[in-house]
Protein backbone atom coordinates (compact mmCIF):
# COMPACT_ATOMS: atom_id res chain seq x y z
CA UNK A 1 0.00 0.00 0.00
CA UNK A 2 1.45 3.44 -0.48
CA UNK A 3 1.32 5.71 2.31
CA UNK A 4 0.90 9.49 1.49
CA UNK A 5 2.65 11.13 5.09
CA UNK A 6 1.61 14.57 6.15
CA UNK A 7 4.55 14.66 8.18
CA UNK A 8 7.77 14.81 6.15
CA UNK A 9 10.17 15.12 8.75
CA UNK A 10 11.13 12.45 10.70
CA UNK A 11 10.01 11.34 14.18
CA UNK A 12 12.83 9.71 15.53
CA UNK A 13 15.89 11.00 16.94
CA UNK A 14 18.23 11.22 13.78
CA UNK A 15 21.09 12.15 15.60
CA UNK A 16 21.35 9.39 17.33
CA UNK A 17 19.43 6.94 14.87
CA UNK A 18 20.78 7.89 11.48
CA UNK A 19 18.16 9.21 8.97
CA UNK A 20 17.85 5.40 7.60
CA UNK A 21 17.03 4.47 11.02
CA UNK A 22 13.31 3.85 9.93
CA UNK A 23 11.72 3.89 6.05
CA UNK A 24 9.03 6.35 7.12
CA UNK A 25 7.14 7.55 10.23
CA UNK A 26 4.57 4.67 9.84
CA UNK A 27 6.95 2.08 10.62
CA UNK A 28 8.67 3.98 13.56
CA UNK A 29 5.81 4.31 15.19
CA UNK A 30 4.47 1.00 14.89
CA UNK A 31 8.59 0.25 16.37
CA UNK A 32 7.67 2.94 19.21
CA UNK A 33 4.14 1.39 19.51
CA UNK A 34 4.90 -2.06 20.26
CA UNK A 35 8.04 -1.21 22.54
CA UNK A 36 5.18 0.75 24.65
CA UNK A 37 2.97 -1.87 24.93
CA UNK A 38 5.52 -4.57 25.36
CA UNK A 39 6.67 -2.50 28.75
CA UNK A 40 3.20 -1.60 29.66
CA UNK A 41 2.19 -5.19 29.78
CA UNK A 42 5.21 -7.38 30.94
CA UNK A 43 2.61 -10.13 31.35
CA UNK A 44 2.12 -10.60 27.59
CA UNK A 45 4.81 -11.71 24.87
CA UNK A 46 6.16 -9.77 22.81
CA UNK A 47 3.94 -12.00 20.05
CA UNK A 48 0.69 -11.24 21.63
CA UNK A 49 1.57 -7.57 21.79
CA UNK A 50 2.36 -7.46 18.26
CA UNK A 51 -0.97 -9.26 17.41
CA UNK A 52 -2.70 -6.99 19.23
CA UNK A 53 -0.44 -3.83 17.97
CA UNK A 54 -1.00 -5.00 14.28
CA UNK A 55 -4.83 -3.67 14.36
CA UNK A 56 -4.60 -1.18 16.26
CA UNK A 57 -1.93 0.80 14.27
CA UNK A 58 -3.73 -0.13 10.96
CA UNK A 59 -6.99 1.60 12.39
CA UNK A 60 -4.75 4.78 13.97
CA UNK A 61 -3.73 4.55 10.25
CA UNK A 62 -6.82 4.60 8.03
CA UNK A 63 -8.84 7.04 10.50
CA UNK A 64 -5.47 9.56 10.02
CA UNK A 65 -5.46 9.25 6.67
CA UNK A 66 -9.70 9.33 6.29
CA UNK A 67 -10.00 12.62 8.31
């Protein structure tokens, strides 16, 4: 699918990343996502959290690029 970004610049830290760090903002976020979640809920592994991450950026996705 390709991904029209409003934001051009990128999210991460590129100083201490590298501008290659990530191929857009969509995937460091779903990156920044998942790490959240993972510590949020040390109960779960870090499979279920990406099952459950999967969704939920694809929606956070669609409605941001819907509005």
């Amino acid at each position: 699918m390709d991904e029209v970004c409003f934001v051009q610049a990128p999210l991460w830290d590129v100083a201490a990343r590298g501008p290659a760090a990530y191929p857009n903002n969509t995937a460091f976020v779903h990156e920044f996502t998942t790490n959240l979640l993972t510590t949020s809920f040390p109960n779960m592994r870090p499979q279920q959290v990406q099952v459950m991450a999967m969704p939920l950026i694809s929606c956070l996705t669609l409605a941001f690029y819907s509005s």
